[in-house]
ModelCIF file with pLDDT and N, C-alpha, C, O atoms, coordinates in Angstrom:
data_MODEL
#
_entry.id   MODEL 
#
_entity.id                         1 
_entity.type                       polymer 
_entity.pdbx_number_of_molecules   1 
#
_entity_poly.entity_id                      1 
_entity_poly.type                           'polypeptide(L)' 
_entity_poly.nstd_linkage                   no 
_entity_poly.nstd_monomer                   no 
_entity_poly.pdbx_seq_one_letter_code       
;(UNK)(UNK)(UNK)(UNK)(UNK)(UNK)(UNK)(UNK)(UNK)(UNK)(UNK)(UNK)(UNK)(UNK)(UNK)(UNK)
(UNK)(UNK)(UNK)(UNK)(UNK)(UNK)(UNK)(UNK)(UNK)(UNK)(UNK)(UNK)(UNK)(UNK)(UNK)(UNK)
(UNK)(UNK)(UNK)(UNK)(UNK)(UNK)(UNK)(UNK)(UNK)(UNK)(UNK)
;
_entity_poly.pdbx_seq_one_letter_code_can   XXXXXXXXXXXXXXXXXXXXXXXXXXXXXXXXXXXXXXXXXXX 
_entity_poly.pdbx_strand_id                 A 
#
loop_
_entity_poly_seq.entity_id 
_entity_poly_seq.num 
_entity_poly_seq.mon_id 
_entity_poly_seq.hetero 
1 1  UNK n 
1 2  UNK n 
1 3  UNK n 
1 4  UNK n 
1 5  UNK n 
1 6  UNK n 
1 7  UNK n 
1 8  UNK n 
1 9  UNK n 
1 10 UNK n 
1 11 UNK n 
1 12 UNK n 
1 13 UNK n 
1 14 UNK n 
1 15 UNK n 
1 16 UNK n 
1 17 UNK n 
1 18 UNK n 
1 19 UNK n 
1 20 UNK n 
1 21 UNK n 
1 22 UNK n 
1 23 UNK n 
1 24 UNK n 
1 25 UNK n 
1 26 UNK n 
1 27 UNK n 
1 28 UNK n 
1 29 UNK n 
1 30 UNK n 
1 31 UNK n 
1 32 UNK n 
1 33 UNK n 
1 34 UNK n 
1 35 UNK n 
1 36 UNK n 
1 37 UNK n 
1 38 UNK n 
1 39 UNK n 
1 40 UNK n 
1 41 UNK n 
1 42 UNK n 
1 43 UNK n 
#
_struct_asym.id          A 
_struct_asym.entity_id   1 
#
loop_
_ma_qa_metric.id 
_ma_qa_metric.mode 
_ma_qa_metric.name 
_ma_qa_metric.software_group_id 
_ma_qa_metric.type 
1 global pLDDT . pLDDT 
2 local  pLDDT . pLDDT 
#
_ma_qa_metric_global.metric_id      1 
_ma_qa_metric_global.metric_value   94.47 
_ma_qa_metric_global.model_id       1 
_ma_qa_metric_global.ordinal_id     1 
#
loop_
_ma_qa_metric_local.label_asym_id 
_ma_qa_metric_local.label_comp_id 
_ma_qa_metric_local.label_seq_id 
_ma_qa_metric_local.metric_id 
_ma_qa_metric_local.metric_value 
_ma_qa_metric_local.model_id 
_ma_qa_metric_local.ordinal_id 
A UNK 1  2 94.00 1 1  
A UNK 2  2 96.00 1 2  
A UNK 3  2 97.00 1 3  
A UNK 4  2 96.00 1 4  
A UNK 5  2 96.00 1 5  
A UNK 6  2 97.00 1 6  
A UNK 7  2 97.00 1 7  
A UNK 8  2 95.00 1 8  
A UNK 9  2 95.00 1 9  
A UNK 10 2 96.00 1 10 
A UNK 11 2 96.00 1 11 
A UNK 12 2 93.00 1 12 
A UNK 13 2 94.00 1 13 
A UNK 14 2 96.00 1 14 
A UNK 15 2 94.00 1 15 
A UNK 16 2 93.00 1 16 
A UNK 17 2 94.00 1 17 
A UNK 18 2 96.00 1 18 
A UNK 19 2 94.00 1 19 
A UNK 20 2 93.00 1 20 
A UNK 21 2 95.00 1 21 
A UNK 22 2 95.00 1 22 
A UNK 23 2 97.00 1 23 
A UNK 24 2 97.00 1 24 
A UNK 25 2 96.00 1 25 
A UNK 26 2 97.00 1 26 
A UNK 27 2 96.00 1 27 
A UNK 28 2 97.00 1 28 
A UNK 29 2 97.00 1 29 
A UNK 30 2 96.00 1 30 
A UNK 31 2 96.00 1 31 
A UNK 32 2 97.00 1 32 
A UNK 33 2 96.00 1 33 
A UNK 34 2 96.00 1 34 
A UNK 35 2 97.00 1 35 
A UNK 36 2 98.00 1 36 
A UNK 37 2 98.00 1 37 
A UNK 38 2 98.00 1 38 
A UNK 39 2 96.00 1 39 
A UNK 40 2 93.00 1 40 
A UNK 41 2 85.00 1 41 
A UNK 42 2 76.00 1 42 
A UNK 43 2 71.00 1 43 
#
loop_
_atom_site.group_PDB 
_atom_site.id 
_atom_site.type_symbol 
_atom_site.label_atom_id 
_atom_site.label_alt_id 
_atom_site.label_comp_id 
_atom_site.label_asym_id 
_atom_site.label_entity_id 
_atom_site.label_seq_id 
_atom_site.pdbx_PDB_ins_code 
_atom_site.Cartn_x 
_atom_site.Cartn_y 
_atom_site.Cartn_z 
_atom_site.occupancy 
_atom_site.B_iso_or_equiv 
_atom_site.pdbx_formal_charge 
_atom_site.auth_seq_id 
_atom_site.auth_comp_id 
_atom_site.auth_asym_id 
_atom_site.auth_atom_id 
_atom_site.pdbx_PDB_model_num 
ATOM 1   N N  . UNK A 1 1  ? 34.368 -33.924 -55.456 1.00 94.00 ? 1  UNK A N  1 
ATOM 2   C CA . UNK A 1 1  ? 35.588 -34.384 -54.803 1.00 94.00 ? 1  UNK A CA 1 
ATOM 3   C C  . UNK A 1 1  ? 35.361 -34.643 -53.323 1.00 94.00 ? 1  UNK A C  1 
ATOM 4   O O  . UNK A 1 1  ? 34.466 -35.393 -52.934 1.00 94.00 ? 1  UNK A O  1 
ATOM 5   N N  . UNK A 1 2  ? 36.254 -33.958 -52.450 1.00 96.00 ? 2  UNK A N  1 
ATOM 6   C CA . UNK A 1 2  ? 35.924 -34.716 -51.254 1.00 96.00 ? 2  UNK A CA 1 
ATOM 7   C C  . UNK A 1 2  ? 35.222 -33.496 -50.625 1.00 96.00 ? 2  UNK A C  1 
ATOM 8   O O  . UNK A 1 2  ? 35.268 -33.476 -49.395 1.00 96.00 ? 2  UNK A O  1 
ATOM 9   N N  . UNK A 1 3  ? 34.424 -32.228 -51.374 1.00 97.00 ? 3  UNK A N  1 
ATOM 10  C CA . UNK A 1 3  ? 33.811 -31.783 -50.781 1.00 97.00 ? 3  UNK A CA 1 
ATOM 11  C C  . UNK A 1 3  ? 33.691 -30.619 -49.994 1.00 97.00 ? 3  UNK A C  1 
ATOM 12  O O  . UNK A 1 3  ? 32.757 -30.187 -49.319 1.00 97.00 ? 3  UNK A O  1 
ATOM 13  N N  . UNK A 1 4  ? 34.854 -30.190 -50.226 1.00 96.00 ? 4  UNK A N  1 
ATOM 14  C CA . UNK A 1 4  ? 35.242 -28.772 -49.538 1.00 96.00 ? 4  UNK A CA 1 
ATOM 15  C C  . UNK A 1 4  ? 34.287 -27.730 -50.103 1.00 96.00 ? 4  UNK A C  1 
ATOM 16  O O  . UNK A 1 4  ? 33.601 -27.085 -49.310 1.00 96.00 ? 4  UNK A O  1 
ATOM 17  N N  . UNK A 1 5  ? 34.155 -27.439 -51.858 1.00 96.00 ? 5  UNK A N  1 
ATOM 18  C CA . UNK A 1 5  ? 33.139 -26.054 -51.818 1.00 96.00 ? 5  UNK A CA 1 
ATOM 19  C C  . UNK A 1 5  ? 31.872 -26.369 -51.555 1.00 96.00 ? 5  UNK A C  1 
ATOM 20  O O  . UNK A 1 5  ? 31.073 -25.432 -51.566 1.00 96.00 ? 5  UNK A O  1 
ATOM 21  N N  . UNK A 1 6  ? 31.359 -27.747 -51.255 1.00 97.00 ? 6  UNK A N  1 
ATOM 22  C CA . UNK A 1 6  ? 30.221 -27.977 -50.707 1.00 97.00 ? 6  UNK A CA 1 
ATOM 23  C C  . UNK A 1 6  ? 30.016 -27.807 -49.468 1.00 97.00 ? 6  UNK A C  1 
ATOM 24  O O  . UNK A 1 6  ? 28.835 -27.976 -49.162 1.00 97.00 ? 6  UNK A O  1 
ATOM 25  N N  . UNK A 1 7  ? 30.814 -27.492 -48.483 1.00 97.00 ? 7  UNK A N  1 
ATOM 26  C CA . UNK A 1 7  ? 31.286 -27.358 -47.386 1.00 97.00 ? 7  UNK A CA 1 
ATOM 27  C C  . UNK A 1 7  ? 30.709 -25.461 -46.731 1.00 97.00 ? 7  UNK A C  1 
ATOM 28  O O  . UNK A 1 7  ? 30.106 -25.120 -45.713 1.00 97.00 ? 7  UNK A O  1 
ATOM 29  N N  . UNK A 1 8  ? 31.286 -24.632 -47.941 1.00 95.00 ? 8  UNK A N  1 
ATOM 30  C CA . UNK A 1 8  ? 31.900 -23.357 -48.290 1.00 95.00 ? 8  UNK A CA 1 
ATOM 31  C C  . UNK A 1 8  ? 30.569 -22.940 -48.895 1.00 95.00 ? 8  UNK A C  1 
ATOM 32  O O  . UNK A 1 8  ? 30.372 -21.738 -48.719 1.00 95.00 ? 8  UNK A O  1 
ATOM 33  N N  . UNK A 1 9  ? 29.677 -23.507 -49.498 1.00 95.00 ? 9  UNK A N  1 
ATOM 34  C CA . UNK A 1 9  ? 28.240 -22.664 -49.830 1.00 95.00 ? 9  UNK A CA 1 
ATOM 35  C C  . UNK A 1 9  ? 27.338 -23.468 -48.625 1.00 95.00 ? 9  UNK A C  1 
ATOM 36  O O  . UNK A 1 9  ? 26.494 -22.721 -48.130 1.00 95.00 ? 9  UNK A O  1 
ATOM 37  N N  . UNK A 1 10 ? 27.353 -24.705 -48.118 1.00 96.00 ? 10 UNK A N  1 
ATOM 38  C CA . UNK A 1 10 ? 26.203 -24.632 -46.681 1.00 96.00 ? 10 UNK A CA 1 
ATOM 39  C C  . UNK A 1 10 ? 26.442 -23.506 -45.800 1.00 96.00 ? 10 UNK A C  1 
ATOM 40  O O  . UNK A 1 10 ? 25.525 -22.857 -45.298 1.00 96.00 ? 10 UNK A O  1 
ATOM 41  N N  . UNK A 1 11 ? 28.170 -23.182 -45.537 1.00 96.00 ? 11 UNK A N  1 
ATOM 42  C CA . UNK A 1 11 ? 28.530 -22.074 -44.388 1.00 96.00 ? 11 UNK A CA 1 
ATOM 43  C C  . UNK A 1 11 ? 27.556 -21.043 -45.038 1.00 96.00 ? 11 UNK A C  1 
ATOM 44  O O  . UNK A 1 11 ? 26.593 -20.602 -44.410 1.00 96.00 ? 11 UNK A O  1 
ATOM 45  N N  . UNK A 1 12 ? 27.818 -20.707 -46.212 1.00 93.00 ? 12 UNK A N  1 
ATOM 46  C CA . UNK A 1 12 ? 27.641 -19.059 -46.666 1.00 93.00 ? 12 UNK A CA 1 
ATOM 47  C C  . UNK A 1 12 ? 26.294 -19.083 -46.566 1.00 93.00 ? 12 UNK A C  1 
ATOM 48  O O  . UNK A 1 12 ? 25.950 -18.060 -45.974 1.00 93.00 ? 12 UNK A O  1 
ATOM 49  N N  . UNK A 1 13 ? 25.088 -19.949 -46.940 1.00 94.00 ? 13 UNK A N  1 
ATOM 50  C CA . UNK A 1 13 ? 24.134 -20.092 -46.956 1.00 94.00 ? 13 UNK A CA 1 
ATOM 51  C C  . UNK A 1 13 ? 23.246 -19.789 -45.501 1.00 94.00 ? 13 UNK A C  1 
ATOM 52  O O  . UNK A 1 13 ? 22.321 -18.994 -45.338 1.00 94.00 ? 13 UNK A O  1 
ATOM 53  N N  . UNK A 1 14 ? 23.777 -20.571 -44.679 1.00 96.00 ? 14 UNK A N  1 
ATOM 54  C CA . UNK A 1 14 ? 23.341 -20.805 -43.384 1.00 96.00 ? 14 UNK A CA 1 
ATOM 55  C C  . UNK A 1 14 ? 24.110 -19.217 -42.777 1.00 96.00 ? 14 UNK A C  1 
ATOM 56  O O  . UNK A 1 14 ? 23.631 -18.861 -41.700 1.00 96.00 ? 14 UNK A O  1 
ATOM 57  N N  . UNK A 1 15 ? 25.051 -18.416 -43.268 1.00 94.00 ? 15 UNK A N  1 
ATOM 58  C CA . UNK A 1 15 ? 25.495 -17.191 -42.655 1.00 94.00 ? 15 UNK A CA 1 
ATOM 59  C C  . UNK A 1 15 ? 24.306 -16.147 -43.318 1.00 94.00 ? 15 UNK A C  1 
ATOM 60  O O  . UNK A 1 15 ? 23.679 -15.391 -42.576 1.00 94.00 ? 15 UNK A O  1 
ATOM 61  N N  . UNK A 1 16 ? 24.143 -16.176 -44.321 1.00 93.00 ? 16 UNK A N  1 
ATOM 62  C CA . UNK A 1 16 ? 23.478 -15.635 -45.175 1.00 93.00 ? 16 UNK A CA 1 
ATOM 63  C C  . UNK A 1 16 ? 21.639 -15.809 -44.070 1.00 93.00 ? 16 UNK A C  1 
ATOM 64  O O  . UNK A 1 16 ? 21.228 -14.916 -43.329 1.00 93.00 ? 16 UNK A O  1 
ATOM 65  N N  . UNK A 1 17 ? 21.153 -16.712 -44.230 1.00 94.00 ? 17 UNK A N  1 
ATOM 66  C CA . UNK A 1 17 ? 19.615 -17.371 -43.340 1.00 94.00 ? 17 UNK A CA 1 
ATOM 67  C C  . UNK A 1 17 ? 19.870 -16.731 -41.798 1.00 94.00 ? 17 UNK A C  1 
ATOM 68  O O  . UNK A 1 17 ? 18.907 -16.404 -41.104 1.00 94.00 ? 17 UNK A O  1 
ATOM 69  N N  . UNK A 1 18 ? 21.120 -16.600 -41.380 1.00 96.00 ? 18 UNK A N  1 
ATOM 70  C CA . UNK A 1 18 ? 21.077 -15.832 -40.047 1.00 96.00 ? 18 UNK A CA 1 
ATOM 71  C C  . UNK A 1 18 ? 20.988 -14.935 -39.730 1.00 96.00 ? 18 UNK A C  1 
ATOM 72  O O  . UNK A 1 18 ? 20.542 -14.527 -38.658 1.00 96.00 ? 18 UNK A O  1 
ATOM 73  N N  . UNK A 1 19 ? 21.622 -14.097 -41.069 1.00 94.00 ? 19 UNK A N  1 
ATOM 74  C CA . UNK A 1 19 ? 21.673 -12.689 -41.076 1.00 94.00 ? 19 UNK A CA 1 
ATOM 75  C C  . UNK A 1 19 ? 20.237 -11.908 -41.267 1.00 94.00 ? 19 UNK A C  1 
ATOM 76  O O  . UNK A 1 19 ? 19.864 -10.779 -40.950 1.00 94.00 ? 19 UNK A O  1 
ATOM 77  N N  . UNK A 1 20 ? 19.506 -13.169 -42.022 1.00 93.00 ? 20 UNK A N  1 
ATOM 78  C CA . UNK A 1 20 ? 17.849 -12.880 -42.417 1.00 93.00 ? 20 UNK A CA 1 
ATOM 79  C C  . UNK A 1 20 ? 17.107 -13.056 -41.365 1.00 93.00 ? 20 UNK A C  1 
ATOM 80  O O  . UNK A 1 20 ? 16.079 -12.390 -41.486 1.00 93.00 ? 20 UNK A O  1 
ATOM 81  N N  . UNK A 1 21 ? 17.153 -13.833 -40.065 1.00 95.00 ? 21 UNK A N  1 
ATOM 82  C CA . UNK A 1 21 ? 16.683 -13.849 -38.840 1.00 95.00 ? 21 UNK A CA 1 
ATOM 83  C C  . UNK A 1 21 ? 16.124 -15.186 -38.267 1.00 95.00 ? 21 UNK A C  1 
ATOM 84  O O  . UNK A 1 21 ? 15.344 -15.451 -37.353 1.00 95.00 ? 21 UNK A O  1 
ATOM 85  N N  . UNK A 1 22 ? 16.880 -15.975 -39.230 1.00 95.00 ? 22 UNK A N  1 
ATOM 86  C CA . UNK A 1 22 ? 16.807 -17.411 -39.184 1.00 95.00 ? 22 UNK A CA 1 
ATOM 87  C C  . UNK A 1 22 ? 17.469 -18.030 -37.873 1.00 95.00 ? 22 UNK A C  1 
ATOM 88  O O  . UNK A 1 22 ? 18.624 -18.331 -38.176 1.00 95.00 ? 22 UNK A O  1 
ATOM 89  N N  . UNK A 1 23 ? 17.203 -18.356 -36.488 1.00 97.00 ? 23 UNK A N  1 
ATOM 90  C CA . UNK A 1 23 ? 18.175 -19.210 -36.133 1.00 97.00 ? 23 UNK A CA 1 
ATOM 91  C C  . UNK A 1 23 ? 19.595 -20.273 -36.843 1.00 97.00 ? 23 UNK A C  1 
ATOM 92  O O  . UNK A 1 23 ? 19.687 -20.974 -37.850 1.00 97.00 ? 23 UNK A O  1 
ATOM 93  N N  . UNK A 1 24 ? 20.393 -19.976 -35.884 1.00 97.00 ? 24 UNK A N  1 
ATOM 94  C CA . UNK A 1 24 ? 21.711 -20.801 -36.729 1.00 97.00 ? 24 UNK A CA 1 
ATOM 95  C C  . UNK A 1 24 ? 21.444 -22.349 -36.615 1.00 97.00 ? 24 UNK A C  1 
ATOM 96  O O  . UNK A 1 24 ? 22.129 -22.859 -37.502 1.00 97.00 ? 24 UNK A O  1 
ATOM 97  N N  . UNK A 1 25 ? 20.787 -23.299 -35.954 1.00 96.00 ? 25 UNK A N  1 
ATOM 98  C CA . UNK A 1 25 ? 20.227 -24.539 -36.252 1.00 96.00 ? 25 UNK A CA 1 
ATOM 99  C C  . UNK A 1 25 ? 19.567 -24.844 -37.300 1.00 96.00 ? 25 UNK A C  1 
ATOM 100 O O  . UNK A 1 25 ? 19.796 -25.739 -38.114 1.00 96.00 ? 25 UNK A O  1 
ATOM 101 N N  . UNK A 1 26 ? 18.548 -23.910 -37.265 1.00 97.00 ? 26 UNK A N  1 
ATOM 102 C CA . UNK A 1 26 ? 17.494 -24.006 -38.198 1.00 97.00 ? 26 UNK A CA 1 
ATOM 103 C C  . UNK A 1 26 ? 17.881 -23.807 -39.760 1.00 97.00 ? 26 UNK A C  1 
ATOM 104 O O  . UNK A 1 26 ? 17.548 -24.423 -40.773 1.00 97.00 ? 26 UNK A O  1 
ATOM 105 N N  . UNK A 1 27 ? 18.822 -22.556 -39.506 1.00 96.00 ? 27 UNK A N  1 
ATOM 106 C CA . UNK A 1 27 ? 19.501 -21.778 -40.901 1.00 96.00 ? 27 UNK A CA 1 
ATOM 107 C C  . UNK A 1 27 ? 20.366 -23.461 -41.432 1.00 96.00 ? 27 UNK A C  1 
ATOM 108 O O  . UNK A 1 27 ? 19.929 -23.887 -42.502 1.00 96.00 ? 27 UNK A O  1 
ATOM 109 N N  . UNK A 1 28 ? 21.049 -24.001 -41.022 1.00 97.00 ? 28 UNK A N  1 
ATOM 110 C CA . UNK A 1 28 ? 22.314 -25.086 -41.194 1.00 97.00 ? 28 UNK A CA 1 
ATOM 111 C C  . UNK A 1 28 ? 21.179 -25.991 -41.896 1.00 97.00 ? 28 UNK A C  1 
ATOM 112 O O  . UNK A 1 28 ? 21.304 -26.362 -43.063 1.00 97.00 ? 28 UNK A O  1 
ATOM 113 N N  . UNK A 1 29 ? 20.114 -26.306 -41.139 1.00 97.00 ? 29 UNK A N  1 
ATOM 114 C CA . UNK A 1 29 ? 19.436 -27.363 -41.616 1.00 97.00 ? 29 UNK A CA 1 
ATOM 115 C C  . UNK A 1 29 ? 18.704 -27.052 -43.210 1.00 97.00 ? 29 UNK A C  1 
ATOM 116 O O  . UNK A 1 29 ? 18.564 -27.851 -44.137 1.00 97.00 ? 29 UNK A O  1 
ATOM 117 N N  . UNK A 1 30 ? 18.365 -25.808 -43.147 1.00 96.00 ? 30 UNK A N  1 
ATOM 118 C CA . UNK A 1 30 ? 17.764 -25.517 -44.361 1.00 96.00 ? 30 UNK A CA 1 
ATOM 119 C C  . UNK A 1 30 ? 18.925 -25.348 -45.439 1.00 96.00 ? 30 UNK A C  1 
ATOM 120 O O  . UNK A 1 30 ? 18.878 -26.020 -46.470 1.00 96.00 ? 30 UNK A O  1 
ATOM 121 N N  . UNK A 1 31 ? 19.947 -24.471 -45.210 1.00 96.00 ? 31 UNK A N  1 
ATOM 122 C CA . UNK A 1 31 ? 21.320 -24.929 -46.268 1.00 96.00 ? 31 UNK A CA 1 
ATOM 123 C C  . UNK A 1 31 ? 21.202 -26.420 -46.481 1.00 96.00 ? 31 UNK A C  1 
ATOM 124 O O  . UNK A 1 31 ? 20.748 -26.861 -47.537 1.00 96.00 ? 31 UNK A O  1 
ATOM 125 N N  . UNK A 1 32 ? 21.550 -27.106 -45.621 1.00 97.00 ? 32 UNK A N  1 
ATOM 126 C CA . UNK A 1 32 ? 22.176 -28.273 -45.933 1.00 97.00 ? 32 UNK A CA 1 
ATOM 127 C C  . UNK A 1 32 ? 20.508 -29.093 -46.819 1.00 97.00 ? 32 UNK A C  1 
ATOM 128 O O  . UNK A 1 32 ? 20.874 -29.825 -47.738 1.00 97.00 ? 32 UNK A O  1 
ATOM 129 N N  . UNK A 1 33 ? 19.354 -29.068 -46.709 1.00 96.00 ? 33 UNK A N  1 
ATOM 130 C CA . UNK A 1 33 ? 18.361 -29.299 -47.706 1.00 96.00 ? 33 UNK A CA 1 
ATOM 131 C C  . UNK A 1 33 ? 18.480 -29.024 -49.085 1.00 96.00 ? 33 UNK A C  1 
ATOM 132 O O  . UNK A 1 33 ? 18.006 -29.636 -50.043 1.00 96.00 ? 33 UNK A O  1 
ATOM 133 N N  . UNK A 1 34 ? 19.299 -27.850 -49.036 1.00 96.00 ? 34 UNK A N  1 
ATOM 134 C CA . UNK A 1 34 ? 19.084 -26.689 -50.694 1.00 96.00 ? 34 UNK A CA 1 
ATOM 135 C C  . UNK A 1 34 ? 20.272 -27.080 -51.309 1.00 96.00 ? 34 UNK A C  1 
ATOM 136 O O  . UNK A 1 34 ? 20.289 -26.810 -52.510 1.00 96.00 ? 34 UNK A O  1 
ATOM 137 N N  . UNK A 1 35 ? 21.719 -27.875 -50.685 1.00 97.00 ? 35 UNK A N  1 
ATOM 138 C CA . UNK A 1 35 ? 22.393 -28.065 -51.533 1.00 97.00 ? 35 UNK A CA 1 
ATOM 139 C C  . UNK A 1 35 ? 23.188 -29.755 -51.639 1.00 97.00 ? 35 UNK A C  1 
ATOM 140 O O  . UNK A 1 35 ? 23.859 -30.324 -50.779 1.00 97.00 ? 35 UNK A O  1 
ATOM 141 N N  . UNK A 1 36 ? 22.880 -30.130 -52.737 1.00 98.00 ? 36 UNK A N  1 
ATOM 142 C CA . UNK A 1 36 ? 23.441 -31.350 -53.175 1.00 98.00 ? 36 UNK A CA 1 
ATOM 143 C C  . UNK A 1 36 ? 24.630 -31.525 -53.953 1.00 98.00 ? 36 UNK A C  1 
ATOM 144 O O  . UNK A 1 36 ? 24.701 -30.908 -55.016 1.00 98.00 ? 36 UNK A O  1 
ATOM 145 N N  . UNK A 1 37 ? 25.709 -32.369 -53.549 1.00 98.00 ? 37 UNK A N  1 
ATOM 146 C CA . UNK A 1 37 ? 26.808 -32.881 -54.035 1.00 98.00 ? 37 UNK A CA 1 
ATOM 147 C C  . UNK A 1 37 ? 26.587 -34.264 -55.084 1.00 98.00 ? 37 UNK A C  1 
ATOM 148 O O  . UNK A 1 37 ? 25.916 -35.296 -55.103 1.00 98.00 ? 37 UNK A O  1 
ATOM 149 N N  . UNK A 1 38 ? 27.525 -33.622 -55.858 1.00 98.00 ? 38 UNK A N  1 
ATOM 150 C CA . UNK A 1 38 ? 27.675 -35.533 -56.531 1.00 98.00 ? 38 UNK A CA 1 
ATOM 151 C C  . UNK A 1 38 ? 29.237 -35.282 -56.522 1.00 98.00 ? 38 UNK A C  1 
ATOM 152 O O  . UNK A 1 38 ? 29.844 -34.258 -56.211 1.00 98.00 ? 38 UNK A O  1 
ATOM 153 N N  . UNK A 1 39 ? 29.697 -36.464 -56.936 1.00 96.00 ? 39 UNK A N  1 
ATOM 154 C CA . UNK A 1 39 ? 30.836 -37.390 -57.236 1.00 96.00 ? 39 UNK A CA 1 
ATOM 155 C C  . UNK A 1 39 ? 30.551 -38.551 -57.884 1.00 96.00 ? 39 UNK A C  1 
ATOM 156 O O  . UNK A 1 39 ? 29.474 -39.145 -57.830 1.00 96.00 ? 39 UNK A O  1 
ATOM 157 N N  . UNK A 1 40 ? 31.794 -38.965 -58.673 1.00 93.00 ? 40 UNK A N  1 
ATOM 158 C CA . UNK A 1 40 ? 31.466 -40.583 -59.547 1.00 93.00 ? 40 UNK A CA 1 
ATOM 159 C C  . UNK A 1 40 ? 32.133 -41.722 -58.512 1.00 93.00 ? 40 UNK A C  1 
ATOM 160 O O  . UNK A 1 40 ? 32.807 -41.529 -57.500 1.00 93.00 ? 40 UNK A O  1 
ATOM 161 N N  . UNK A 1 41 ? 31.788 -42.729 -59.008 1.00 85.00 ? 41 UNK A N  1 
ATOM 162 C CA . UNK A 1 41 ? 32.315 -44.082 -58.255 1.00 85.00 ? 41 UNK A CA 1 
ATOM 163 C C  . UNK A 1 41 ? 33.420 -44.329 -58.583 1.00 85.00 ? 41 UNK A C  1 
ATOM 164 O O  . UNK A 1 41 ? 33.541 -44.789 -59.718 1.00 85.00 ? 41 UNK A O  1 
ATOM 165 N N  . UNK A 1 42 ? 34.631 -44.143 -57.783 1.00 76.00 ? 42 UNK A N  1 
ATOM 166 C CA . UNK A 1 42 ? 36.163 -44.558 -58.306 1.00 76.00 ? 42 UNK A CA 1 
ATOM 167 C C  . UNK A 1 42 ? 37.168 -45.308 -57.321 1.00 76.00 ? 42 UNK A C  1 
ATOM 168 O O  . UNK A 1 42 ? 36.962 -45.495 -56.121 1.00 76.00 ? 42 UNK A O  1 
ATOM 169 N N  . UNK A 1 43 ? 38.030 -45.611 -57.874 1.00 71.00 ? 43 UNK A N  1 
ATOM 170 C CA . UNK A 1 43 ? 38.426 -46.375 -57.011 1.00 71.00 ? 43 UNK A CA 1 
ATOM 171 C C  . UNK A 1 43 ? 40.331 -46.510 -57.360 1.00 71.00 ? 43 UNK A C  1 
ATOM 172 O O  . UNK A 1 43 ? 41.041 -47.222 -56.649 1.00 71.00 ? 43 UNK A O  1 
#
């Protein structure tokens, strides 16, 4: 859809990588690698 719990596991992810001793740049970038969205074509 338009993306909100995709939204809601990069946060948790990247909170999660900080707490491990990840910088928060670095942590965001590696979430946002590990998780992929789809949606269909509509109109």
């Amino acid at each position: 859809g338009i993306g909100d719990d995709t939204r809601i596991v990069i946060d948790y992810i990247t909170k999660y990588l900080v707490e491990s001793g990840l910088p928060e740049e670095d942590a965001r970038e590696v979430a946002k690698q590990n998780v992929r969205a789809f949606d269909v074509v509509r109109d």
